[in-house]
C-alpha atoms as a PDB file:
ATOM      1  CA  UNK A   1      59.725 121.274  65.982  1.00  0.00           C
ATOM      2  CA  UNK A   2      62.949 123.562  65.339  1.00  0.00           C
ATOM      3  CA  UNK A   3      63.362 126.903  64.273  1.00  0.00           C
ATOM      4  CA  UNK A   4      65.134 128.755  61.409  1.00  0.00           C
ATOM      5  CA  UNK A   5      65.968 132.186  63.029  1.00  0.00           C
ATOM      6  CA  UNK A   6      67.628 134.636  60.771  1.00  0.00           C
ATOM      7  CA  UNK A   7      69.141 137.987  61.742  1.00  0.00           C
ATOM      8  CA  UNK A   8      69.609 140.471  58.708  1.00  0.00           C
ATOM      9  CA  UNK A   9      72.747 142.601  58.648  1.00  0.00           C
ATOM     10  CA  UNK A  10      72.205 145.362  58.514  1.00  0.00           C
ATOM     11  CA  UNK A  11      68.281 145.062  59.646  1.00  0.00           C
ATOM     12  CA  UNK A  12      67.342 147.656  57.303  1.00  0.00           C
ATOM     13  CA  UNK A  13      67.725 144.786  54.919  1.00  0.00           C
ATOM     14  CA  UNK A  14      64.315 143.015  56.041  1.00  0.00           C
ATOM     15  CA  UNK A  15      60.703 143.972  54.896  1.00  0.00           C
ATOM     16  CA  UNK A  16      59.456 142.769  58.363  1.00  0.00           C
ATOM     17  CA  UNK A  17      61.909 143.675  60.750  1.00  0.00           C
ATOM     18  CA  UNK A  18      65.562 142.694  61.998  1.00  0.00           C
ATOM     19  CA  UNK A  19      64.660 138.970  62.807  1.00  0.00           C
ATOM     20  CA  UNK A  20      62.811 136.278  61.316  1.00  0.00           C
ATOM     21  CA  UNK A  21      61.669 132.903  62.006  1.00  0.00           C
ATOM     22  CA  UNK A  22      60.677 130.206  60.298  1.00  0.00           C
ATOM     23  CA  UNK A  23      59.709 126.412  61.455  1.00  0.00           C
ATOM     24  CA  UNK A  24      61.406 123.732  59.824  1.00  0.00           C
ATOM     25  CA  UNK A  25      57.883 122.363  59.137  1.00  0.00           C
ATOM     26  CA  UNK A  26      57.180 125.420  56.824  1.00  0.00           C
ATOM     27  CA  UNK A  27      60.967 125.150  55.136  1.00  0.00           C
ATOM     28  CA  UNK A  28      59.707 121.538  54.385  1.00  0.00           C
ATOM     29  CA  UNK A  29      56.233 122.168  52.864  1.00  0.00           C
ATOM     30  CA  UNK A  30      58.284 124.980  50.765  1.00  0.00           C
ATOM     31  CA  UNK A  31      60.891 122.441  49.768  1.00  0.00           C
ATOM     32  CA  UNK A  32      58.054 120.081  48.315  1.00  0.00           C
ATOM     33  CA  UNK A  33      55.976 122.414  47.006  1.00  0.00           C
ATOM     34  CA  UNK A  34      59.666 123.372  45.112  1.00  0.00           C
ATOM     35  CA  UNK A  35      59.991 120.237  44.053  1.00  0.00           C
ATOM     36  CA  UNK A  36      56.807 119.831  42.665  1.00  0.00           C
ATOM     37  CA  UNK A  37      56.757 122.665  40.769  1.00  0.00           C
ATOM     38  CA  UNK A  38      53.026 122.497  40.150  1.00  0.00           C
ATOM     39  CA  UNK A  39      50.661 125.190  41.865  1.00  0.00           C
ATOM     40  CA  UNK A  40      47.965 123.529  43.960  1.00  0.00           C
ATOM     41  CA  UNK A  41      49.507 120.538  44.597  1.00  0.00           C
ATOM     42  CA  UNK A  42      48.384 118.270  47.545  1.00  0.00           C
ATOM     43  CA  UNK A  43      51.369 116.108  49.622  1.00  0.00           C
ATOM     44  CA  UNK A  44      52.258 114.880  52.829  1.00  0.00           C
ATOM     45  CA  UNK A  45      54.353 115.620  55.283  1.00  0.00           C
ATOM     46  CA  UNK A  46      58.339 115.208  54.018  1.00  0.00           C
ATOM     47  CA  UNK A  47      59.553 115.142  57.540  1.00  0.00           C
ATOM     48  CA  UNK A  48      62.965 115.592  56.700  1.00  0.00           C
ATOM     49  CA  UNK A  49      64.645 118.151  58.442  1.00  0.00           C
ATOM     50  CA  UNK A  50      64.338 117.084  61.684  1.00  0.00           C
ATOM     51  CA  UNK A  51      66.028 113.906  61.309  1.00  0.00           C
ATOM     52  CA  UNK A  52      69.263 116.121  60.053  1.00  0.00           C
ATOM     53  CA  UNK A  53      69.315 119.093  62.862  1.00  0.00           C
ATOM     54  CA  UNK A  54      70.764 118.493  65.803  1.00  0.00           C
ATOM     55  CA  UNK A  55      67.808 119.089  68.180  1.00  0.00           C
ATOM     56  CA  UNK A  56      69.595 120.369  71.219  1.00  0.00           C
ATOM     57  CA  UNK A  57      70.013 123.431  69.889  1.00  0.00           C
ATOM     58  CA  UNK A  58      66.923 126.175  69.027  1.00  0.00           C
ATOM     59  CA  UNK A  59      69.520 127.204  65.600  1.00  0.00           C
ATOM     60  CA  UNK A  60      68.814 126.103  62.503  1.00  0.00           C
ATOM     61  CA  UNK A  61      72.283 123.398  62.837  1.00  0.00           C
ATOM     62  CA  UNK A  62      72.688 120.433  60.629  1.00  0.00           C
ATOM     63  CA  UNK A  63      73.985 117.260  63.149  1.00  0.00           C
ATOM     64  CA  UNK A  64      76.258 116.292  60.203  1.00  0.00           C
ATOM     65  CA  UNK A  65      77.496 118.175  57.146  1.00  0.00           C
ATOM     66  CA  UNK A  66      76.084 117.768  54.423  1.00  0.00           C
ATOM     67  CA  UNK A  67      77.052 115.787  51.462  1.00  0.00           C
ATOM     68  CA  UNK A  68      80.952 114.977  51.212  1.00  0.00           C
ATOM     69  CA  UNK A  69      81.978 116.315  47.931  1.00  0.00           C
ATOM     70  CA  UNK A  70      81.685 120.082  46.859  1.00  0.00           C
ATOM     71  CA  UNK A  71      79.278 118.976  43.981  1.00  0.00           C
ATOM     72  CA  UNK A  72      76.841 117.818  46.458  1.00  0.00           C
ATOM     73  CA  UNK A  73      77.554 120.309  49.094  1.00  0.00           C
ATOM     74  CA  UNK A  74      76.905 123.098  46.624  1.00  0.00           C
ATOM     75  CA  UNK A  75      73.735 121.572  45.305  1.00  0.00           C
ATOM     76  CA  UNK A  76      71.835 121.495  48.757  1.00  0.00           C
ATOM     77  CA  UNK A  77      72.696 124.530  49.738  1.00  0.00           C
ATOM     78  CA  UNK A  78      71.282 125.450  46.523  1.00  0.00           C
ATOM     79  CA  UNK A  79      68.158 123.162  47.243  1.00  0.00           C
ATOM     80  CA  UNK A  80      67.932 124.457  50.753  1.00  0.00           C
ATOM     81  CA  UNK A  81      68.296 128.160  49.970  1.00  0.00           C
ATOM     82  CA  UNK A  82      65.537 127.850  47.782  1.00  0.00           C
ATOM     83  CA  UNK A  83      63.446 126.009  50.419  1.00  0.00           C
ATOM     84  CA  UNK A  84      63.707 128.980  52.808  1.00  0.00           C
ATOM     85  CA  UNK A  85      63.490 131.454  50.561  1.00  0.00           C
ATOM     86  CA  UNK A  86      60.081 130.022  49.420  1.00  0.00           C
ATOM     87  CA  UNK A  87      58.682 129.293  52.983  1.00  0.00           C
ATOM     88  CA  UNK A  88      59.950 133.217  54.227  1.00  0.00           C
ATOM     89  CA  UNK A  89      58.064 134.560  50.684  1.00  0.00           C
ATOM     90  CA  UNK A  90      55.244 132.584  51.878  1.00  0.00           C
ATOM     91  CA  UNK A  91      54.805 133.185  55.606  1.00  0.00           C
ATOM     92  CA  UNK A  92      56.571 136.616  56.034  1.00  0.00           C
ATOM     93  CA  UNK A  93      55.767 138.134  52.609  1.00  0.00           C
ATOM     94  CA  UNK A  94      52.326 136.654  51.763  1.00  0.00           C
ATOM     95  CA  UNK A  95      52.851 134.980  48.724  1.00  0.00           C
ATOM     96  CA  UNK A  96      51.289 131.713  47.981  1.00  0.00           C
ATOM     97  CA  UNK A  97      51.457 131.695  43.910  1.00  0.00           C
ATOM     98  CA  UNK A  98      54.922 130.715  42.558  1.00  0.00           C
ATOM     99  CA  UNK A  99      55.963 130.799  39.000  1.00  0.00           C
ATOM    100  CA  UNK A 100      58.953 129.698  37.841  1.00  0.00           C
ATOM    101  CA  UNK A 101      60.570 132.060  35.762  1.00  0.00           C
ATOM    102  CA  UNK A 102      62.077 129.850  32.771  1.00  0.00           C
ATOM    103  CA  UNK A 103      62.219 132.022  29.478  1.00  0.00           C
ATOM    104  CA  UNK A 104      62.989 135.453  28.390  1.00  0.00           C
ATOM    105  CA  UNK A 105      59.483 136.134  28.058  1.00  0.00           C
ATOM    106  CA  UNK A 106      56.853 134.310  30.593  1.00  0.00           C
ATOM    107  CA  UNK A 107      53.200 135.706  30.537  1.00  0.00           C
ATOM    108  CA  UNK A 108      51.603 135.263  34.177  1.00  0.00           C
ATOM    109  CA  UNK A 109      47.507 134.131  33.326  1.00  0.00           C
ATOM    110  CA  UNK A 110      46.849 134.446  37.079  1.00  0.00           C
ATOM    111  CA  UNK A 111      48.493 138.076  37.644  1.00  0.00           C
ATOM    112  CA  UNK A 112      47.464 139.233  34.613  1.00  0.00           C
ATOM    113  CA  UNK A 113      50.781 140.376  33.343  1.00  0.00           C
ATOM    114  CA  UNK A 114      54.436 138.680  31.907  1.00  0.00           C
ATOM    115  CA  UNK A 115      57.457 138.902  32.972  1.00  0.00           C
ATOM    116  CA  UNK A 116      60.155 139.475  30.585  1.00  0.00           C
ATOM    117  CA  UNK A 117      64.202 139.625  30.410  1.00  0.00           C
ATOM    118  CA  UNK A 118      65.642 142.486  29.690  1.00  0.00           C
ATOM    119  CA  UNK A 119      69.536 142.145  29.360  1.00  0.00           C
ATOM    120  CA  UNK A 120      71.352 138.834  29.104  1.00  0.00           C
ATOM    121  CA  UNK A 121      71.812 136.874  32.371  1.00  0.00           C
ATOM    122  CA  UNK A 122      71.003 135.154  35.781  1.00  0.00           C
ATOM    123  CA  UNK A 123      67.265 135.031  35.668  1.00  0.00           C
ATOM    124  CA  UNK A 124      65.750 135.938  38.871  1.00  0.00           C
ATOM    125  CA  UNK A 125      63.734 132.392  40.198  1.00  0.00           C
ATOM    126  CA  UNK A 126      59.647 132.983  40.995  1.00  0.00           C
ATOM    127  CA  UNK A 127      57.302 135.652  40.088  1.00  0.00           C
ATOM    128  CA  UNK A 128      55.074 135.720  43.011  1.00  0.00           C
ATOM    129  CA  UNK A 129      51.204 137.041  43.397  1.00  0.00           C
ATOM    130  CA  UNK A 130      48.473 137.509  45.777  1.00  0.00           C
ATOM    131  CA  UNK A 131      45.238 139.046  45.966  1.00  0.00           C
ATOM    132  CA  UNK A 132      46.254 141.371  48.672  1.00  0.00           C
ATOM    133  CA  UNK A 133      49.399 142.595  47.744  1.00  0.00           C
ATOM    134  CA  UNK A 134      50.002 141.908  43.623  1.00  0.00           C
ATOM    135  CA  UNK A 135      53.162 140.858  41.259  1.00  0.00           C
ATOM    136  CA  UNK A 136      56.400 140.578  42.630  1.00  0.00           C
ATOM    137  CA  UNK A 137      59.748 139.004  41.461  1.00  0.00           C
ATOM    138  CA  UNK A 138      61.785 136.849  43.362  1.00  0.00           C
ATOM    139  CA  UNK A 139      65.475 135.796  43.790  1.00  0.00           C
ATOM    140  CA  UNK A 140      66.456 132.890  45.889  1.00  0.00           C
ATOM    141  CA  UNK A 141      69.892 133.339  46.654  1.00  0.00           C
ATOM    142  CA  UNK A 142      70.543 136.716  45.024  1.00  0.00           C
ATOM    143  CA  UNK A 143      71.818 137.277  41.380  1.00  0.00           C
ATOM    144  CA  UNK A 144      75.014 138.403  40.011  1.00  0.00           C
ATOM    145  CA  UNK A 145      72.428 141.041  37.393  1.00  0.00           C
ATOM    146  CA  UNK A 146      70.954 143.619  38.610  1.00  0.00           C
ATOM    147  CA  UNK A 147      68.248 145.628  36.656  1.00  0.00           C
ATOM    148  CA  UNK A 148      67.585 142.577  34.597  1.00  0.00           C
ATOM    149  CA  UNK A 149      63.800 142.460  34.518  1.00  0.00           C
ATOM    150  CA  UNK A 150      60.419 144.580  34.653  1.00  0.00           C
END
């Protein structure tokens, strides 16, 4: 199994410290559960991303690039962004109840809240909640808004 090792510049950047890992196995079950869009839902095993890294090296590297064209290139980095994203909310953070965040105004049954825009633009892309720790909102990739929601 390979590893997605990020370093964050400057660490103070990071909840959890300077580095963090991540196994491709939990960047796939993210990626599904993604996909899916549904919370709860049971799968398989994708077993996808270890057919595209190259595996004689412990960093996160793709064998090939990518897709060809900039459309495609830009959609699954997109798609992949998202994957990790989800699977470092989920192991690192604590999260394990996504919603996506698709309107202006979104009540959350299971926080016990809503989540609602503000100002006009990017919409950030989960509100998150656990038991343990509460609500939290969640951007991917980062957002070109800032101070868009409460």
């Amino acid at each position: 199994m390979l590893f997605f090792n990020h370093r964050f510049d400057p660490p103070s950047g990071s909840l959890i410290g300077p580095r963090v890992e991540l196994t491709s196995r939990e960047v796939e079950v993210a990626g599904l559960l993604e996909v899916l869009q549904t919370p709860g839902a049971s799968f398989g095993n994708w077993s996808f991303l270890d057919a595209l890294l190259d595996s004689t090296s412990d960093e996160f590297l793709f064998r090939e690039p990518l897709g060809v064209s900039r459309e495609v290139k830009t959609a699954l980095s997109g798609l992949l962004g998202r994957f990790v994203a989800r699977a470092y909310a989920s192991r690192h953070l604590g999260f394990s109840y996504f919603a996506h965040i698709h309107g202006n105004w979104m009540p959350l049954a299971r926080a016990g809240g809503a989540v609602r825009q503000l100002i006009s633009g990017d919409r950030p892309d989960w509100a998150v909640w656990e038991f343990q720790q509460g609500l939290a909102i969640i951007e991917a990739k980062g957002s070109q808004t800032q101070g868009a929601h409460s």
